[in-house]
Protein backbone atom coordinates (compact mmCIF):
# COMPACT_ATOMS: atom_id res chain seq x y z
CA UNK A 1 -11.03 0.11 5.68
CA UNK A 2 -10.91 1.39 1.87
CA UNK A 3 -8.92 1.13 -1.03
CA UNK A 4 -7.81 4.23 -2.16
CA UNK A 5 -5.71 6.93 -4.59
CA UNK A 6 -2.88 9.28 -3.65
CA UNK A 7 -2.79 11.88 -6.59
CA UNK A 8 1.43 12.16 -6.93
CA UNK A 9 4.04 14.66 -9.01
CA UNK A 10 7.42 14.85 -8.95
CA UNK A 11 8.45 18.57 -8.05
CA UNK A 12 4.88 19.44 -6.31
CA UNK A 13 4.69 21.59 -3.59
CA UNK A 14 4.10 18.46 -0.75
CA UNK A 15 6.88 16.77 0.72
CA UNK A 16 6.01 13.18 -0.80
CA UNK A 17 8.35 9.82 -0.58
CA UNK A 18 5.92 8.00 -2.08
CA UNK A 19 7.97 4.85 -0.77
CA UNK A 20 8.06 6.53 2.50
CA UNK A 21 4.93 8.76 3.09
CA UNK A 22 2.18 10.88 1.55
CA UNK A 23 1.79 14.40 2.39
CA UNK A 24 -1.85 15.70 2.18
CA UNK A 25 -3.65 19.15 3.77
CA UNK A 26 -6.30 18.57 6.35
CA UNK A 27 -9.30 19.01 3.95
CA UNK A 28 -8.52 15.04 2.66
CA UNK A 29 -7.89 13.78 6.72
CA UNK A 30 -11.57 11.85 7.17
CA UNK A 31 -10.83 10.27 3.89
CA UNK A 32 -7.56 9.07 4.19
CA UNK A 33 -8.64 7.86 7.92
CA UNK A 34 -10.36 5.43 6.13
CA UNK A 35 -7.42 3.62 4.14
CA UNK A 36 -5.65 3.17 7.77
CA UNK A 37 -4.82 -0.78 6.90
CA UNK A 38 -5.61 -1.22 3.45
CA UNK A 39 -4.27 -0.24 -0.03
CA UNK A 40 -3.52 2.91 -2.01
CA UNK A 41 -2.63 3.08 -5.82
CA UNK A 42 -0.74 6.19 -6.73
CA UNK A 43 -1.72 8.23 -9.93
CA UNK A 44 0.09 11.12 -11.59
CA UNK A 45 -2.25 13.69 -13.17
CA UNK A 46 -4.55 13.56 -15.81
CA UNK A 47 -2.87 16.99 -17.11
CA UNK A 48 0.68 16.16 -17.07
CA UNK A 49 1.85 16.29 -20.93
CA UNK A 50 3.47 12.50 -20.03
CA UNK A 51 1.62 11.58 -17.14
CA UNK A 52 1.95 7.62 -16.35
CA UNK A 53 -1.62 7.32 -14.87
CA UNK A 54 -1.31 4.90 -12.22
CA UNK A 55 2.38 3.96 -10.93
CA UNK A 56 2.90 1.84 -7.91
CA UNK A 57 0.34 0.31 -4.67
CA UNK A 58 1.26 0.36 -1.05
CA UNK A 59 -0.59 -0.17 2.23
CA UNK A 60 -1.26 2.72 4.42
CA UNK A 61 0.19 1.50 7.61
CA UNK A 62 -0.98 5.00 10.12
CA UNK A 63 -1.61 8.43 9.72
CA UNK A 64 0.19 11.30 11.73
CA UNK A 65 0.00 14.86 11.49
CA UNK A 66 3.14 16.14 9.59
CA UNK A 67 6.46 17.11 11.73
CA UNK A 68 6.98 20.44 9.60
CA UNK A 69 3.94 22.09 8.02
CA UNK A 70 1.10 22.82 10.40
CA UNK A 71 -2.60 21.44 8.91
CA UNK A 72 -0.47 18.85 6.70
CA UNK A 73 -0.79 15.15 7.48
CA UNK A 74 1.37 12.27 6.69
CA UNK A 75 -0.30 8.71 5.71
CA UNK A 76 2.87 6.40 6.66
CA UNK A 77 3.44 3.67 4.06
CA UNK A 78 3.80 0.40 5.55
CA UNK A 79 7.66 -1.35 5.33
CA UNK A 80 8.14 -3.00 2.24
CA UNK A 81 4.59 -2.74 0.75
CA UNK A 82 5.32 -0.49 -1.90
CA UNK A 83 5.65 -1.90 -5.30
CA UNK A 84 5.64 -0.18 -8.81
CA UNK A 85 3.90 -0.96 -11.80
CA UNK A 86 5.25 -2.30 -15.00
CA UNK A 87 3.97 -1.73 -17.21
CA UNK A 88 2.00 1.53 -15.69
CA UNK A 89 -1.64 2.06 -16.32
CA UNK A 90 -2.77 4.03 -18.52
CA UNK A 91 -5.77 6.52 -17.29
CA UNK A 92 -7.80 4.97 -20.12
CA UNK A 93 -8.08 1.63 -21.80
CA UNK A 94 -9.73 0.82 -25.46
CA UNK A 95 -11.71 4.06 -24.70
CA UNK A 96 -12.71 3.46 -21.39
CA UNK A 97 -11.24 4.91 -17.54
CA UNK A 98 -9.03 2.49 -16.03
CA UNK A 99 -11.04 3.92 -12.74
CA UNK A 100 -14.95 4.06 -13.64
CA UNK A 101 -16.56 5.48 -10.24
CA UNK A 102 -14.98 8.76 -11.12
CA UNK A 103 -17.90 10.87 -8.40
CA UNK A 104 -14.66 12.30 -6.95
CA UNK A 105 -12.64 11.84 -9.76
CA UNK A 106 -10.04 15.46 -9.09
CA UNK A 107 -9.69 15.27 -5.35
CA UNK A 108 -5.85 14.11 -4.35
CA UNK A 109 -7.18 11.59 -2.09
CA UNK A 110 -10.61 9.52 -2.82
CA UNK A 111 -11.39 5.77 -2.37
CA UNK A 112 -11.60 3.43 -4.68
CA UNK A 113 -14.19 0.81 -5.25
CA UNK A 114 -13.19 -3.01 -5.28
CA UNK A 115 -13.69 -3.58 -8.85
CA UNK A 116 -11.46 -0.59 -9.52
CA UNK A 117 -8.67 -1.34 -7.56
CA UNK A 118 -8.96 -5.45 -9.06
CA UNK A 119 -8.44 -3.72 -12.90
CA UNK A 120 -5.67 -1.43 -11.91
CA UNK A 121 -3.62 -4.34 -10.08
CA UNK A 122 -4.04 -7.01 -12.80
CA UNK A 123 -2.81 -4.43 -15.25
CA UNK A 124 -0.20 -2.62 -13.54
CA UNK A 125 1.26 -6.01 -11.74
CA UNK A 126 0.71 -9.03 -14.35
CA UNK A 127 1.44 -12.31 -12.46
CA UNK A 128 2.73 -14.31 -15.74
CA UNK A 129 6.23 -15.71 -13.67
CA UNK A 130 8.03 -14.18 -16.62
CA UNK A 131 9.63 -11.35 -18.18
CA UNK A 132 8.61 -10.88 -21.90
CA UNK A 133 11.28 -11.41 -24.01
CA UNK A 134 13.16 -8.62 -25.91
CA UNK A 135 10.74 -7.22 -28.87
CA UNK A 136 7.94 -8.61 -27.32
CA UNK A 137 4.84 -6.58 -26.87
CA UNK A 138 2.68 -6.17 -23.89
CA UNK A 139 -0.84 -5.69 -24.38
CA UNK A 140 -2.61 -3.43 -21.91
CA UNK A 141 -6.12 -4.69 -22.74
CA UNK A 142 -5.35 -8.34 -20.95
CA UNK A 143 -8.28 -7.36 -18.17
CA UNK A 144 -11.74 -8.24 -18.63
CA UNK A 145 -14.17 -7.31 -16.50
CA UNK A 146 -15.33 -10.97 -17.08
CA UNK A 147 -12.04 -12.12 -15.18
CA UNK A 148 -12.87 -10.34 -12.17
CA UNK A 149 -15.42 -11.36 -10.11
CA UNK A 150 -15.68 -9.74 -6.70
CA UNK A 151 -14.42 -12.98 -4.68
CA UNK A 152 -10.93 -12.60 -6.44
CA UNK A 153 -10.43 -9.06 -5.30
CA UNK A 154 -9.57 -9.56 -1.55
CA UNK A 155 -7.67 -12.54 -1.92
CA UNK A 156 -5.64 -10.52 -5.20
CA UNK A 157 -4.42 -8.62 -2.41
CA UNK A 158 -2.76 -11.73 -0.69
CA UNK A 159 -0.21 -11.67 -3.91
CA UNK A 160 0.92 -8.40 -2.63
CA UNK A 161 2.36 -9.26 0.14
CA UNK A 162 3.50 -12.26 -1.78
CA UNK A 163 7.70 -12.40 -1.88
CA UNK A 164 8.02 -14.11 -5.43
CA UNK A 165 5.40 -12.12 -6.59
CA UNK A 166 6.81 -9.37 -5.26
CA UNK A 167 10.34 -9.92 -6.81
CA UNK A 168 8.89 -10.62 -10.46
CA UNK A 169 7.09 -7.19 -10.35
CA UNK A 170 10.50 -5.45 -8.92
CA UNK A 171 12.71 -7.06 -11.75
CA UNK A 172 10.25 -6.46 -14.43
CA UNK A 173 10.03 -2.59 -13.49
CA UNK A 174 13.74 -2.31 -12.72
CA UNK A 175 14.25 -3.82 -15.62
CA UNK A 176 12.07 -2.02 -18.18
CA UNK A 177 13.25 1.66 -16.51
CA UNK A 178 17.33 0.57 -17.75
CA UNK A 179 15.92 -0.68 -20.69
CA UNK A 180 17.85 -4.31 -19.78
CA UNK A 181 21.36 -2.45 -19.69
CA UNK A 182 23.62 -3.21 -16.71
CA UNK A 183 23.95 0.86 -14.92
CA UNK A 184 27.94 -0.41 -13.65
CA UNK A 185 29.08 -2.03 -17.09
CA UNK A 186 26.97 -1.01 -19.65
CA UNK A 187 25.95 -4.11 -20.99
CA UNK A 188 22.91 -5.45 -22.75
CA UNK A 189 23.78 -9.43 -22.91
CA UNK A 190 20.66 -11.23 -24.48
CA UNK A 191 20.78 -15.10 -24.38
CA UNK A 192 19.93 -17.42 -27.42
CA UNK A 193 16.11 -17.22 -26.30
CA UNK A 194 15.83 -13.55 -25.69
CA UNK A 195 16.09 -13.16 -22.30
CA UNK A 196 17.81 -10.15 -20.51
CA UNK A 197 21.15 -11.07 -18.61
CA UNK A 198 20.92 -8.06 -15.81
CA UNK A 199 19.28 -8.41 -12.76
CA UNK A 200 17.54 -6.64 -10.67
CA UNK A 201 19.36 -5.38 -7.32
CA UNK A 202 17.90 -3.69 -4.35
CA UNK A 203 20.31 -0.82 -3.07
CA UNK A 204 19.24 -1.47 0.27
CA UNK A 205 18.13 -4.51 1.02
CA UNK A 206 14.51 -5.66 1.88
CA UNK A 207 15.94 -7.46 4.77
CA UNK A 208 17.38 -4.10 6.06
CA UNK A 209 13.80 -2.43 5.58
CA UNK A 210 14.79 -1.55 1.76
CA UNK A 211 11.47 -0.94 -0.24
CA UNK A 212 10.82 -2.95 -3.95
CA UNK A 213 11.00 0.92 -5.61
CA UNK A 214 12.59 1.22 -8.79
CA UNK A 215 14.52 4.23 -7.26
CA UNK A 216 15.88 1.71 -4.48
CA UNK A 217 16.70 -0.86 -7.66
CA UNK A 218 19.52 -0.76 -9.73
CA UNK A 219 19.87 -3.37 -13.41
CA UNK A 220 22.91 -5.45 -12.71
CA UNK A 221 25.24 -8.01 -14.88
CA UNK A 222 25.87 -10.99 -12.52
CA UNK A 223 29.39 -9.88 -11.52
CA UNK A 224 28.46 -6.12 -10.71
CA UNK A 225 25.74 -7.15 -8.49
CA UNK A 226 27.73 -10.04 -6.75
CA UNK A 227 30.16 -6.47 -6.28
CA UNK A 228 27.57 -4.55 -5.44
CA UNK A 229 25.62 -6.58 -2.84
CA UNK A 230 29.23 -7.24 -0.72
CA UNK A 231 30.18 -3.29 -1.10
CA UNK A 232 33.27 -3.95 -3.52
CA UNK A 233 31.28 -0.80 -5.54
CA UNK A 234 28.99 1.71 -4.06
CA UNK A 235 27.34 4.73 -5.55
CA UNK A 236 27.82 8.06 -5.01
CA UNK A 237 25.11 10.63 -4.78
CA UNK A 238 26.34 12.69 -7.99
CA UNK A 239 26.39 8.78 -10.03
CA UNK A 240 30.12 8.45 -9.59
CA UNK A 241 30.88 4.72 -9.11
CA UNK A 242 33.09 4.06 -6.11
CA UNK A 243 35.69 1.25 -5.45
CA UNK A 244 35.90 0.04 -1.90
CA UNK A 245 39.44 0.01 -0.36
CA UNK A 246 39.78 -3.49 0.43
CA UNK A 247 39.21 -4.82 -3.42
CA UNK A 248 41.99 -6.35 -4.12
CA UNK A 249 41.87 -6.66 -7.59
CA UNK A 250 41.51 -2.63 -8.68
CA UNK A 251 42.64 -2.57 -12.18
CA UNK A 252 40.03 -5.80 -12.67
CA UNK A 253 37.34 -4.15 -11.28
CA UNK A 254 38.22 -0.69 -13.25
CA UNK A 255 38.37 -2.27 -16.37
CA UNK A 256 34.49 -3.90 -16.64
CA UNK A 257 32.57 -0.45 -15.57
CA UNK A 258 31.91 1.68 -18.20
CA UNK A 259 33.95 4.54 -19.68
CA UNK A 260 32.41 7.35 -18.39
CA UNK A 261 32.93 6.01 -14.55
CA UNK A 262 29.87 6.99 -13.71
CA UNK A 263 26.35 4.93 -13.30
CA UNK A 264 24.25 4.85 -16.25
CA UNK A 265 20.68 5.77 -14.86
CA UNK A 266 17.44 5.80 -16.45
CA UNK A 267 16.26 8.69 -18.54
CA UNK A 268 13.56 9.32 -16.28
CA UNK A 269 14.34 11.48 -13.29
CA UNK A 270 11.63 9.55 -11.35
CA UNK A 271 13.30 6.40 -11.95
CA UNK A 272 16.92 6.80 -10.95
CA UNK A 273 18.26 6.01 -7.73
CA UNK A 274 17.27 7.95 -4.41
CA UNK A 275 20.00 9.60 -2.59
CA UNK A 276 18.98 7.95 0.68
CA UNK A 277 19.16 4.49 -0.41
CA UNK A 278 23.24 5.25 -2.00
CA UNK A 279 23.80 6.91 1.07
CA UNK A 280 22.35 4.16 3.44
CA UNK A 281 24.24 1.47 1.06
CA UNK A 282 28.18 3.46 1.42
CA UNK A 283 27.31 4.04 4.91
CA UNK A 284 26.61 0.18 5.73
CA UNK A 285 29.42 -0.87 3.37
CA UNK A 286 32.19 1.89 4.85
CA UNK A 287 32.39 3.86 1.94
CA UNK A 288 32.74 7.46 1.98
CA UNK A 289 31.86 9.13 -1.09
């Protein structure tokens, strides 16, 4: 087993759920054979004009040749290992690749030494218990290679699997991609020490094999989410947020969403919600959009 790198773009011509599963041609199969088990960090392009370098980890649970396209493969993400970056890693750092052993630096799918992998995941997934507060700044230069010696690197990967580790990385990129706004109200409450109100809120749930993705995570005030997680509101595919029938209270629930009736997602097309976590949330609440 191998760390690894999936190269990933929105809008390329592979059928990739990054969440989900990575589509890849035959040419990369004896590679990705080896990451069978272990972890993958996913990186956007070098030669996108606003590429985010390196954007989320999962663990590669099997590989299987793809259902559609003939000589395309599928590496199979493993339930509820993927987790996103915040903040994401830049491809270089005070001058310096984030990823030194660069020998196969362009292909789509390479692996990735130990020491590599260790840098990426302290920067991408800082384990400080707290969100900074509003105005603060986030330094991207908190790694040393002093700070990582090799025995830390296998049991860093224990924190991955780690649930309150897991839900501080979730909220913090939820978070940062709705810029601390609530999507169903609109608001951006800040208490006396400069902490966010919203939440973060899986649309479906981890217990119901709902991944930590920011596109399965919506930024809720306390009230909307309480709504949210008993199906009192659902989301339609099109951002249109829907009442459920047996609210009783319609006029009280109409009043705190925002104006436009409609969910205020992030600017980021990457980052908004994914039709088949709405659907799968109407569909277990009974709401038909």
């Amino acid at each position: 087993m191998t760390f690894g790198v999936f190269m990933h773009k929105d809008g390329s011509i592979y059928d990739d759920i990054p969440e989900v599963h990575y589509q890849f041609p035959k040419s990369y199969l004896s590679r990705a054979k080896q990451m069978v088990g272990d972890w993958v960090v996913y990186r956007e392009p070098v030669k996108l004009s606003q590429s985010k370098g390196f954007f989320a980890v999962a663990k590669v649970e099997k590989i299987v040749p793809d259902p559609v396209e003939p000589d395309r493969y599928r590496a199979l993400i493993e339930e509820g290992s993927y987790l996103p970056f915040e903040p994401t890693v830049p491809h270089m750092v005070d001058g310096q690749p984030v990823e030194r052993d660069l020998a196969n630096a362009q292909a789509a799918v390479r692996p990735l030494s130990n020491s590599d992998f260790a840098r990426i995941i302290k920067l991408g997934l800082p384990d400080d218990r707290t969100l900074p507060r509003v105005g603060e700044a986030e330094p991207l230069d908190r790694v040393r290679e002093e700070q990582m010696p090799f025995e830390i690197e296998r049991p860093l990967v224990q924190s991955l699997v780690s649930r309150p580790f897991r839900d501080r990385a979730f909220r913090r990129a939820v978070l940062h991609a709705y810029d601390g706004r609530c999507a169903v109200t609109g608001w951006r409450l800040i208490n006396g020490g400069g902490r966010l109100e919203a939440e973060a809120a899986h649309i479906r749930p981890v217990e119901h094999g709902g991944p930590d993705s920011v596109r399965n995570g919506l930024a809720l005030s306390g009230t909307a989410h309480w709504m949210f997680d008993r199906g009192l509101i659902c989301v339609a595919d099109n951002h249109d947020i829907l009442i459920h029938r047996k609210v009783n209270d319609r006029a009280g629930v109409e009043a705190i969403i925002n104006p436009t009736g409609r969910l205020i997602a992030p600017d980021r097309e990457a980052d908004r919600p994914h039709p088949t976590f709405l659907a799968w949330h109407r569909e277990y609440h009974g709401i038909v959009a």
